[in-house]
Protein backbone atom coordinates (compact mmCIF):
# COMPACT_ATOMS: atom_id res chain seq x y z
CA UNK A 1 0.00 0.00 0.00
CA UNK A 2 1.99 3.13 -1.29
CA UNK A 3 1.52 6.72 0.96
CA UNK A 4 2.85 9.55 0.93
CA UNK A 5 2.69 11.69 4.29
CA UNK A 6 3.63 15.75 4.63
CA UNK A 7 6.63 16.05 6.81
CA UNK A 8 9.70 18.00 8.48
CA UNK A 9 13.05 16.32 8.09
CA UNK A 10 14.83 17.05 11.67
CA UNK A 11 18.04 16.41 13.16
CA UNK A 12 18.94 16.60 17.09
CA UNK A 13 22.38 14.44 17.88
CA UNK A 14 22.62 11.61 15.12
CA UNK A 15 18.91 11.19 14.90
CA UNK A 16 17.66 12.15 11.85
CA UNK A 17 13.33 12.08 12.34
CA UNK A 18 10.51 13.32 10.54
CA UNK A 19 7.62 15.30 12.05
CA UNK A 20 3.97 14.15 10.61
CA UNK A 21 0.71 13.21 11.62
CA UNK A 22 -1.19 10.22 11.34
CA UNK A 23 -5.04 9.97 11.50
CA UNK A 24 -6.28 7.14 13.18
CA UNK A 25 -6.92 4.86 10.91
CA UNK A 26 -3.11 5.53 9.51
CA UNK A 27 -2.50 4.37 13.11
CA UNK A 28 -4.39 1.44 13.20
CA UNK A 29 -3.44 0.51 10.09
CA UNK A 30 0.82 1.30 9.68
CA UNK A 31 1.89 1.26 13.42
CA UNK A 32 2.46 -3.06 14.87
CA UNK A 33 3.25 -3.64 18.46
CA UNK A 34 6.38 -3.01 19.79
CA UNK A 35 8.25 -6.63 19.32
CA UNK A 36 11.25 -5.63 16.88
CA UNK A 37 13.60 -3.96 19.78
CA UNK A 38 14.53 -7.34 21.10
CA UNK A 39 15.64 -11.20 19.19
CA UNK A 40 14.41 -13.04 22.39
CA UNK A 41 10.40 -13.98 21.80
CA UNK A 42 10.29 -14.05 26.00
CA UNK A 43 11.61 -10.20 26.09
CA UNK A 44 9.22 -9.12 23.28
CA UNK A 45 6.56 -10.80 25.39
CA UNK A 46 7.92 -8.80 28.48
CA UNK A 47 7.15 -5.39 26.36
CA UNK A 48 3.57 -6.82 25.59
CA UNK A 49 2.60 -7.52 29.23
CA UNK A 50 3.39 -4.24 29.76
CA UNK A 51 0.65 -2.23 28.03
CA UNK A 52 -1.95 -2.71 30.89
CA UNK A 53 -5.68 -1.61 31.41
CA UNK A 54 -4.25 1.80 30.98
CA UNK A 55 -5.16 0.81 27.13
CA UNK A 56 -8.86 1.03 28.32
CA UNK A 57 -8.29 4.08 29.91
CA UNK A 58 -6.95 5.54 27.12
CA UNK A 59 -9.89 4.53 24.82
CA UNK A 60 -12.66 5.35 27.23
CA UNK A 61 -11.06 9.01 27.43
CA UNK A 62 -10.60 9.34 23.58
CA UNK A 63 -14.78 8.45 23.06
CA UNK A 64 -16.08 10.86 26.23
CA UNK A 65 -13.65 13.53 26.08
CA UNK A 66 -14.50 15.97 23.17
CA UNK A 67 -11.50 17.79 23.81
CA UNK A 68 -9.07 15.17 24.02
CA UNK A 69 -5.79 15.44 23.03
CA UNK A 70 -2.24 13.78 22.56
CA UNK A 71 1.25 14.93 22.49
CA UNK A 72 3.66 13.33 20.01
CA UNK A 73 4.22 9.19 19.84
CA UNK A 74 8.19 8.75 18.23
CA UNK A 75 7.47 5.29 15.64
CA UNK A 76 10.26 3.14 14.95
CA UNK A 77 10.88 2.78 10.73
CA UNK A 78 12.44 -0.64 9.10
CA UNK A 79 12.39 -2.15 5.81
CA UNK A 80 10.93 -1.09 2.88
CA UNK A 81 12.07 2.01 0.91
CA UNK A 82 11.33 5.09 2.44
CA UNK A 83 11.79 8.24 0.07
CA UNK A 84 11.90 11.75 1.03
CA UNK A 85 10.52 14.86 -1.72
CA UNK A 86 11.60 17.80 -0.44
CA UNK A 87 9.16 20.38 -1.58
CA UNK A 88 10.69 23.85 -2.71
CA UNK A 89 8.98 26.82 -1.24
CA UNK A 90 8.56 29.39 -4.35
CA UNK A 91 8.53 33.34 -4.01
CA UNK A 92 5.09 34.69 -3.23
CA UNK A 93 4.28 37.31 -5.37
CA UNK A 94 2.53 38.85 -2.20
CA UNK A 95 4.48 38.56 0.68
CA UNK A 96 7.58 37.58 -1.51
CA UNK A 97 10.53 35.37 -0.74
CA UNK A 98 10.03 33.30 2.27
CA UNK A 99 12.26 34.26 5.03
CA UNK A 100 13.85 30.77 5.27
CA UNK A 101 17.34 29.55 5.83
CA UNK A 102 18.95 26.58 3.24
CA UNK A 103 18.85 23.98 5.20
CA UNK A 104 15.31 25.14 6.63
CA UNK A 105 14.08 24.74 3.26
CA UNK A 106 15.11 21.57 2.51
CA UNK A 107 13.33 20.23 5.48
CA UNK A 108 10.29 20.56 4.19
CA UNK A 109 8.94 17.36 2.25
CA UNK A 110 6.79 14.70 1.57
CA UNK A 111 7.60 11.04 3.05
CA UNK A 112 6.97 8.50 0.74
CA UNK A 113 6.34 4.72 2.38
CA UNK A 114 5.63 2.08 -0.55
CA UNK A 115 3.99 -0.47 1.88
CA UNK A 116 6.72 -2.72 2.93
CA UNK A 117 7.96 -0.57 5.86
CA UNK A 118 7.43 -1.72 9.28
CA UNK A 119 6.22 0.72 11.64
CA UNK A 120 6.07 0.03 16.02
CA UNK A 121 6.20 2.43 18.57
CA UNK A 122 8.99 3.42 20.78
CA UNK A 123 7.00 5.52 23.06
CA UNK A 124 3.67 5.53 23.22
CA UNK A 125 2.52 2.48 22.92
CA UNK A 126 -0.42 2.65 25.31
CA UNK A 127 -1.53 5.62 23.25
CA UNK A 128 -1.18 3.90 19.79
CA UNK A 129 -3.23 0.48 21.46
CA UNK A 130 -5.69 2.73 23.14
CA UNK A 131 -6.36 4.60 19.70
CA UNK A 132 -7.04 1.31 18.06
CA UNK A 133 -9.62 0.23 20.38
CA UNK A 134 -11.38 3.62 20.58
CA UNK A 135 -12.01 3.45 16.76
CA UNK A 136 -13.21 -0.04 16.90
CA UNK A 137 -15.58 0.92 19.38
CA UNK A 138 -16.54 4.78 18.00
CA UNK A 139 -15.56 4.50 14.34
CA UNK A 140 -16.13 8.53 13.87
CA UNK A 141 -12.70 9.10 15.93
CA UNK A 142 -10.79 7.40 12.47
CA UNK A 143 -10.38 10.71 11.24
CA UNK A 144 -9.06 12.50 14.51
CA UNK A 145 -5.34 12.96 13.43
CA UNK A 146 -1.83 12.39 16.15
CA UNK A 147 1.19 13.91 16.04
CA UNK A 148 3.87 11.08 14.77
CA UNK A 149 8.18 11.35 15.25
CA UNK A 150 9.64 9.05 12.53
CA UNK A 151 12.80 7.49 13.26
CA UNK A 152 14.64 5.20 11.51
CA UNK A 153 15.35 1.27 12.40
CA UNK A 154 17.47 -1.05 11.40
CA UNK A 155 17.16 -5.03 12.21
CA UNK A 156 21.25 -5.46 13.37
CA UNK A 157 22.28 -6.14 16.68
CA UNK A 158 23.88 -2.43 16.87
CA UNK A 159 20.59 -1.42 15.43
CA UNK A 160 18.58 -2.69 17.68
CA UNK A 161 20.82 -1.34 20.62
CA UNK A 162 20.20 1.86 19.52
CA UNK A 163 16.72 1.87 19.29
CA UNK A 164 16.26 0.42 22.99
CA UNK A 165 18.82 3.57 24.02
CA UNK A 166 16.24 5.99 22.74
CA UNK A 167 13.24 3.50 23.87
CA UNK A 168 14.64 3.92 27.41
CA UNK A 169 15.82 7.65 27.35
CA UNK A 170 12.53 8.70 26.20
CA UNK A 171 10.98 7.22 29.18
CA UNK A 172 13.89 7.94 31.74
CA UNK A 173 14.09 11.86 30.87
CA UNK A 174 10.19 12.15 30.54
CA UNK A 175 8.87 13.98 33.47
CA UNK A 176 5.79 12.66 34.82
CA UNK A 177 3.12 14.67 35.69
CA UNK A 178 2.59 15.36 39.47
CA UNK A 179 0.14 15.46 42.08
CA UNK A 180 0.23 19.19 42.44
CA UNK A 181 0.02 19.56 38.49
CA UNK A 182 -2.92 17.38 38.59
CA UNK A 183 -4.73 19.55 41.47
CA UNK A 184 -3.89 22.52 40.06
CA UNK A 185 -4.82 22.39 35.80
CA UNK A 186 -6.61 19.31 35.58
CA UNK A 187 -9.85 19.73 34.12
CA UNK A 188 -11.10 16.45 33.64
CA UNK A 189 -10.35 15.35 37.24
CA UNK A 190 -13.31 15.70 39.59
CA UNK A 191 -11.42 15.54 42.48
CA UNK A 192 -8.90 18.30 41.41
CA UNK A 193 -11.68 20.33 40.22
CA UNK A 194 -13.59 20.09 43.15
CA UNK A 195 -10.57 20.22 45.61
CA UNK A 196 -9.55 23.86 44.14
CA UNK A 197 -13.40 24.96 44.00
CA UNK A 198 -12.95 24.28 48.01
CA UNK A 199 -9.75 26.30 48.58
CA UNK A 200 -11.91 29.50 46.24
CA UNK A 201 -15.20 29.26 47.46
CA UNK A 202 -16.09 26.95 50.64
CA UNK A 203 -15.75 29.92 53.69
CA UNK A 204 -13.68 27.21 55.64
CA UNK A 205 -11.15 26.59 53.32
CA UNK A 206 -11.09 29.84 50.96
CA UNK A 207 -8.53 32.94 51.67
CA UNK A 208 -10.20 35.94 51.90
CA UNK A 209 -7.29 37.70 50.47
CA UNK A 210 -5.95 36.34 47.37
CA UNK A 211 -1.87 36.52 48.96
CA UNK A 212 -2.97 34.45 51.58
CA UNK A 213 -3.61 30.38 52.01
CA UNK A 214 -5.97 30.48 55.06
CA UNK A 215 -4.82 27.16 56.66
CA UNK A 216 -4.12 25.33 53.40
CA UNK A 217 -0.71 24.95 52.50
CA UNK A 218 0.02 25.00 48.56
CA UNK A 219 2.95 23.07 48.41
CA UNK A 220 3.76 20.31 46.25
CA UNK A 221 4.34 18.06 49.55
CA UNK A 222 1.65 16.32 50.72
CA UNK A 223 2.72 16.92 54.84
CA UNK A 224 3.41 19.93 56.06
CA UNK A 225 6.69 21.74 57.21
CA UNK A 226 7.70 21.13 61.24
CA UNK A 227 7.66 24.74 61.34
CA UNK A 228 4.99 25.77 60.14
CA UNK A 229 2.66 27.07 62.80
CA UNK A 230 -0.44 28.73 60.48
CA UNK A 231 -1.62 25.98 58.08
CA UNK A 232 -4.36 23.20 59.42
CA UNK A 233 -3.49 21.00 56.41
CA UNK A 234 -1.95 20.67 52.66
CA UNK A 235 -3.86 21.11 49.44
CA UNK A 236 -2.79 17.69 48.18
CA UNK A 237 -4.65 16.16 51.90
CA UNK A 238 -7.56 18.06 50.64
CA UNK A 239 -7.47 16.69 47.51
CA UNK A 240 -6.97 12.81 49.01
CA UNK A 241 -10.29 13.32 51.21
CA UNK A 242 -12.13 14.86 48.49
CA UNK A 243 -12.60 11.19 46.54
CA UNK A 244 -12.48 9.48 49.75
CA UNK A 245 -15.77 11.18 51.44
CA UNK A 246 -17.33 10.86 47.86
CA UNK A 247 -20.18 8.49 47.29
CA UNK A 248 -21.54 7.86 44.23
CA UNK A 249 -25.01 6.99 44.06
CA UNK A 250 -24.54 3.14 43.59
CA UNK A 251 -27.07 1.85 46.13
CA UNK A 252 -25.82 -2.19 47.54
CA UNK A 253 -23.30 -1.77 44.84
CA UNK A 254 -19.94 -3.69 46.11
CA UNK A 255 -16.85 -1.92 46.59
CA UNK A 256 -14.87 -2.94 43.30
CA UNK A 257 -17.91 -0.80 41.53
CA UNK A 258 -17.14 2.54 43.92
CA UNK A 259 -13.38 2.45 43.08
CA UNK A 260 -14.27 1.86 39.59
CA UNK A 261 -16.38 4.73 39.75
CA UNK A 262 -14.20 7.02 41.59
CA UNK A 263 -11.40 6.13 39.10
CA UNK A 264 -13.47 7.09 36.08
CA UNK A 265 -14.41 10.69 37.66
CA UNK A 266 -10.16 11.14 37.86
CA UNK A 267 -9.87 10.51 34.37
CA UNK A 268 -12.99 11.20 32.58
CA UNK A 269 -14.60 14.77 33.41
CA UNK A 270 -17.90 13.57 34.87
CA UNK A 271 -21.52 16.17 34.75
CA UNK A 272 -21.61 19.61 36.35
CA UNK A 273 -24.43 17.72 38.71
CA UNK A 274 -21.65 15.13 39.59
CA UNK A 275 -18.84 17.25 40.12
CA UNK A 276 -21.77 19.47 42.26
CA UNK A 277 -22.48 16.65 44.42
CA UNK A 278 -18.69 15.85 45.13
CA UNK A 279 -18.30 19.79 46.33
CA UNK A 280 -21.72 18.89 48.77
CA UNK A 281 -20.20 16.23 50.35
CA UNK A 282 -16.95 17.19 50.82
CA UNK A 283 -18.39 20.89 52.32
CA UNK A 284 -20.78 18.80 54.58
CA UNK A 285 -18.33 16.85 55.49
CA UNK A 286 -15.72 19.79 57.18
CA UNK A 287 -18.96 21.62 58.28
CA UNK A 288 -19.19 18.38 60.35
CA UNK A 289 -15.54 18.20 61.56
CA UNK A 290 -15.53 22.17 62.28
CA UNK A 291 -19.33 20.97 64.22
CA UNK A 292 -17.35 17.91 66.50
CA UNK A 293 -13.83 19.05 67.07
CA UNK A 294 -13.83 22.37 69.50
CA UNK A 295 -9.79 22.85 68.64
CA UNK A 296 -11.16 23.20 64.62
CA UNK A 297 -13.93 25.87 65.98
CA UNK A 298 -10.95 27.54 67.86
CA UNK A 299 -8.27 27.82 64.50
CA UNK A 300 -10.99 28.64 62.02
CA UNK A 301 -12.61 31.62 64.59
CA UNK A 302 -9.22 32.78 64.30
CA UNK A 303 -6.56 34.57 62.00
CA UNK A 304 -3.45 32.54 60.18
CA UNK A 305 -1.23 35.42 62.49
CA UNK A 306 -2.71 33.75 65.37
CA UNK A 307 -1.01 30.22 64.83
CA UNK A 308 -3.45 28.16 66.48
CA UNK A 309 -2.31 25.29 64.62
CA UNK A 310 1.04 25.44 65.95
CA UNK A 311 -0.40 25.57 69.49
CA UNK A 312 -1.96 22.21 68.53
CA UNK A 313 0.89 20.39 67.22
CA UNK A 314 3.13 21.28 69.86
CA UNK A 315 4.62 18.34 71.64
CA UNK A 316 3.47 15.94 68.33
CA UNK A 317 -0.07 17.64 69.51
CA UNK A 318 -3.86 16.70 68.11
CA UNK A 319 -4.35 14.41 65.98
CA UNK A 320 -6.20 15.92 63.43
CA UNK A 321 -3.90 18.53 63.17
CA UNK A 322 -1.51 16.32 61.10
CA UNK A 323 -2.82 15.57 57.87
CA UNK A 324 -1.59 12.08 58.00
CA UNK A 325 -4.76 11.92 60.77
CA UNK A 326 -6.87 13.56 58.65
CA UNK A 327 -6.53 11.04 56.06
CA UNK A 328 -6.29 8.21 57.99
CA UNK A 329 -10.07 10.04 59.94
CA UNK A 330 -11.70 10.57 56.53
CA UNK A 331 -11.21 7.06 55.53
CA UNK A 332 -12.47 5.38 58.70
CA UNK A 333 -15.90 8.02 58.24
CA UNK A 334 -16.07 6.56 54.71
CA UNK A 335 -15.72 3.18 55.80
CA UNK A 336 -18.53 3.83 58.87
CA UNK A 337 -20.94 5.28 56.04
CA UNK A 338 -20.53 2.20 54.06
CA UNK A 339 -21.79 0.14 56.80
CA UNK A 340 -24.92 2.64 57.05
CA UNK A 341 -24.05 5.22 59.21
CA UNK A 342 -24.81 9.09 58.02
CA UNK A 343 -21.48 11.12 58.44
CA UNK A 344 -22.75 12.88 60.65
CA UNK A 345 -22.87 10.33 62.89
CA UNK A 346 -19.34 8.92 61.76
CA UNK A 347 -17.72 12.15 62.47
CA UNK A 348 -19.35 12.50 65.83
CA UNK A 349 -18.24 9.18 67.16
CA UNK A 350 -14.43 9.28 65.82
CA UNK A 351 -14.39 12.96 67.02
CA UNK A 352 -14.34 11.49 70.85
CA UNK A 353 -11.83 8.73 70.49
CA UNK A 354 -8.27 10.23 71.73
CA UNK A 355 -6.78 12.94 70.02
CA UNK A 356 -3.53 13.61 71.78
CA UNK A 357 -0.46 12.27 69.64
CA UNK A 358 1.85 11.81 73.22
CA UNK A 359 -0.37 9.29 74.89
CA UNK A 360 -1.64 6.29 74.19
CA UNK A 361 -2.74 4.72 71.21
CA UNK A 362 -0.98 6.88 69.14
CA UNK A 363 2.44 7.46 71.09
CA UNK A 364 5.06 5.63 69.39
CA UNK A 365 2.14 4.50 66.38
CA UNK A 366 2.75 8.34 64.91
CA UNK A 367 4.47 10.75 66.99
CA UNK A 368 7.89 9.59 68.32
CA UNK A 369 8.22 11.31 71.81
CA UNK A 370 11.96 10.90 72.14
CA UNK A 371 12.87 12.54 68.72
CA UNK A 372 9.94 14.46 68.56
CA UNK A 373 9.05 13.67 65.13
CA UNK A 374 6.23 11.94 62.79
CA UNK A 375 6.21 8.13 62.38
CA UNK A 376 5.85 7.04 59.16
CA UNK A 377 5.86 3.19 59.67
CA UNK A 378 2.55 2.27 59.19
CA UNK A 379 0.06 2.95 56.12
CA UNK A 380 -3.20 4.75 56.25
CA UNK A 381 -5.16 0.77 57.08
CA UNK A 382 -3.75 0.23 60.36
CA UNK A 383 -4.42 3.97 61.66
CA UNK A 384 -7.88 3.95 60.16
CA UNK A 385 -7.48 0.75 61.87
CA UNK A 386 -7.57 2.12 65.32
CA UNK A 387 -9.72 4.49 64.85
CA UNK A 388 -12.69 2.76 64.06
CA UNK A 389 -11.74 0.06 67.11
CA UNK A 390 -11.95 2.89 69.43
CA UNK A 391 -15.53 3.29 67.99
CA UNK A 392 -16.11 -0.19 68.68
CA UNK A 393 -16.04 -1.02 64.91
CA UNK A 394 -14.18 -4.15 63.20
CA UNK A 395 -11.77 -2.56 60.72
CA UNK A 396 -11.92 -3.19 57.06
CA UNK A 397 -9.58 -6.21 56.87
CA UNK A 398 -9.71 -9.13 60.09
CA UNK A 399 -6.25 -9.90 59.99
CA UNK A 400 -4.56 -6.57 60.71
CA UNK A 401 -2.70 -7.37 63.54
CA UNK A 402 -3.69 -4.12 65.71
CA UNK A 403 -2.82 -5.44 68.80
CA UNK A 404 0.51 -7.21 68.17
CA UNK A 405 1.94 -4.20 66.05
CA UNK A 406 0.58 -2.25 68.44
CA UNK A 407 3.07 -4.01 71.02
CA UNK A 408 5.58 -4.15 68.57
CA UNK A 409 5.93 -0.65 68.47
CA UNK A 410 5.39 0.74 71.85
CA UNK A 411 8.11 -1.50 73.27
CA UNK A 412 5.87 -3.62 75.62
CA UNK A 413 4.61 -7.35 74.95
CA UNK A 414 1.64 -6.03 77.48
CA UNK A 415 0.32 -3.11 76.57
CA UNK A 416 -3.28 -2.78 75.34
CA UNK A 417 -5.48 -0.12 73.44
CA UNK A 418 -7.52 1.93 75.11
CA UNK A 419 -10.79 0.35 75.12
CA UNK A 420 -13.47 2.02 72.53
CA UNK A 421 -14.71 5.09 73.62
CA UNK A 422 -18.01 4.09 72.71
CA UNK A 423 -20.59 1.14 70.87
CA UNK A 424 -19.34 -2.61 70.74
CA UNK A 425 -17.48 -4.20 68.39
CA UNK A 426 -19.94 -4.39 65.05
C-alpha cells in the first residue's frame, strides 16, 4: 500500500526524524506492536505484558472527552524504501521570498512509504493500542489525526541497541506529571476540580485575600513543614479526602464498583451535577468536623497570624492537626458510612476517640516522643485501623494485627489499646 505523508526532516544528535501526523486509521493501520527492539520472543513478550488496562483508559477518554488530546508518539521505521521529496517553497508574489534559511528549506517534504515498511512504537505504545480500540468501538474518531516522530530502524544487533537507548531515554528523561500539576490544571479530574473549587469558594477553606492560604498549604508536599505554625493541612490532603468522602449513588453496589467509579471521575470529566455533588459532600463533610472538634472551631474563629495550629501540634499535639490523621479520619468516616451510618454520625463518634499524639494509642504509632518527630511506619489501614476500634467497629480487613503491632511498636509485649470510647465491636 503506497503513501505519501507531509513532513519536516529534523536532526537533534545523530537522529535524523521526521515530524507528521497520522489519522487514526493511519494508526491502526501502519503502526504493529512493539516486538522488533529485542531477538528473544520471552523479552518481546515482556514489552507486551506491559501495556496494561491503561489501554482502556486511554480509549474510554478518547470516546467521552470531546477535547481530548495527545502529544507526540516517536514510531520506529524498518524495511521497505522510504523516500523523502523535499518540496521547494517558491517566491510569493505577495508577501515575496520566504524568510527561510537553506537547510530550513530543505526540510520541508513529503515522506513516501511504498507499503513494505514496518512501523512500532517506541514511546507511546499505550496511546497507539488505546487509539485502536477507541475506533473499533466509536468509528467517527478514524479521522481525529496524532502527532507522529519518525525514526529510523534497522534489524542489526547495533541497530537494535540503539533503538532500545532511545526507547529507554525517552521514558527515563520524561517527566511525569505530578500530584500538584494534577490539582492545580486538571480539568477532567473531579477531584482536582472540586478540591480547588474548596480552597476558592467553601468559607472554611477559601482565603479571603488572594496573597494568603488560610490554613491550606500549597505546596507540592503532601505533609506539612515542622515549622509551620499557620496551616491546618496541605492542598494535596484536601485533595486525598475529596474522593475518599465521595459516594456515588450506587445503592448495595460492592466496593470494586465505587473504586471503579471514583477512578473514572479522575480521568474522565464527569456532569456539572456530579462534580456538584462531590463539592456537597466534601463541604458537609468539614462543616461536620468544624461541628465535633472544639480545637477546629478555635483555629478557624481565628486569623493565620494567630497560629493556632502550631499551638496544637506542639509536643506531636492533636491528631487531626496532622494531615496524615486527617486522612487516615476521613477514611475510617467513609468506611462507617458504608456500613450505614450518616457522616454525621461517623464524624461525631471518631471525634471522641483520643486525640492527643503523646499518649496512648498513638504514642510511638505516629508521633515519636523521644525525637519528637512523625512516624511514618505504618500505612493509612492500620491507623484507620484504630480508629474505628476505638468506635467499637471491626476494621476493614480481620487480619490486621492491631494489637501485636501495636506491642511491637510501643516496646511492651503487654500493653493494650484503650478500650473504645463508645458502641461494641460491630
Amino acid at each position: 500500500m503506497n503513501r505519501t505523508f507531509p513532513a519536516l526532516r529534523c536532526k537533534m544528535g545523530e537522529w535524523i526524524y521526521y515530524l507528521t501526523f497520522f489519522t487514526f486509521t493511519d494508526v491502526k493501520e501502519w503502526i504493529k506492536p512493539t516486538d522488533q527492539i529485542h531477538q528473544s520472543k520471552q523479552l518481546r513478550e515482556m514489552i507486551q505484558r506491559a501495556l496494561t488496562n491503561n489501554v482502556d483508559s486511554i480509549a474510554d477518554y478518547l470516546r467521552q472527552q470531546e477535547e481530548h488530546f495527545f502529544n507526540s508518539v516517536v514510531v520506529g521505521v524498518y524495511g521497505g524504501a522510504p523516500q523523502w521529496f523535499p518540496i521547494e517553497v517558491a517566491r510569493s508574489p505577495v508577501l515575496g521570498e520566504p524568510n527561510l534559511k537553506e537547510n530550513e528549506k530543505a526540510s520541508i517534504g513529503v515522506l513516501q512509504f511504498d507499503g513494505s515498511e514496518q512501523l512500532f512504537a517506541i514511546d507511546g505504545q499505550h496511546r497507539v493500542e488505546g487509539i485502536k480500540k477507541a475506533i473499533s468501538e466509536e468509528p467517527s474518531l478514524m479521522h481525529d489525526e496524532l502527532s507522529v516522530l519518525l525514526v529510523a530502524h534497522e534489524i542489526t544487533d547495533e541497530g537494535r541497541q540503539r533503538t532500545r537507548r532511545l526507547f529507554t531515554t525517552l521514558n527515563k528523561w520524561a517527566k511525569p506529571v505530578t500530584k500538584a500539576d494534577i490539582i492545580a490544571l486538571d480539568e477532567d479530574d473531579a477531584f482536582a476540580i472540586v478540591t480547588r473549587r474548596l480552597v476558592e469558594e467553601f468559607p472554611l477553606l477559601r482565603s479571603e485575600n488572594r496573597h494568603e492560604t488560610r490554613f491550606v498549604h500549597f505546596g507540592s508536599q503532601p505533609s506539612l513543614n515542622k515549622n509551620d505554625n499557620t496551616n491546618l493541612t496541605t492542598i494535596r490532603t484536601i485533595y486525598e479526602i475529596c474522593s475518599t468522602v465521595y459516594m456515588p449513588i450506587l445503592k448495595n453496589s460492592p466496593d470494586n464498583e465505587r473504586k471503579s467509579k471514583i477512578d473514572s471521575h479522575r480521568r474522565i470529566r464527569p456532569s456539572d451535577d456530579v462534580i456538584d455533588e462531590i463539592y456537597r459532600q466534601n463541604t458537609s463533610y468539614w462543616t461536620c468536623l468544624v461541628a465535633n472538634l472544639p480545637e477546629y472551631q478555635e483555629l478557624f474563629a481565628s486569623q493565620p497570624t494567630d497560629e493556632v495550629a502550631g499551638k496544637f501540634r506542639t509536643n506531636g499535639g492533636h491528631f487531626m492537626f496532622r494531615p496524615l490523621g486527617q486522612q487516615a479520619f476521613s477514611r475510617a468516616v467513609r468506611i462507617m458510612m458504608d456500613r450505614s451510618m450518616s457522616m454525621e454520625d461517623s464524624v461525631q463518634a471518631l471525634s471522641n476517640v483520643p486525640m492527643n499524639l503523646n499518649e496512648p494509642p498513638w504514642k510511638m504509632i505516629v508521633w515519636d516522643s523521644r525525637q519528637e518527630r512523625i512516624i511514618r511506619n505504618f500505612g493509612q489501614q492500620y491507623l484507620e485501623g484504630i480508629l474505628l476500634f476505638l468506635v467499637g467497629q471491626r476494621p476493614r480487613r480481620q487480619n490486621l494485627g492491631l494489637l501485636p503491632k501495636y506491642r511491637k511498636y510501643v516496646g511492651d509485649d503487654h500493653a493494650t489499646l484503650p478500650d473504645p470510647v463508645t458502641g461494641t465491636l460491630l
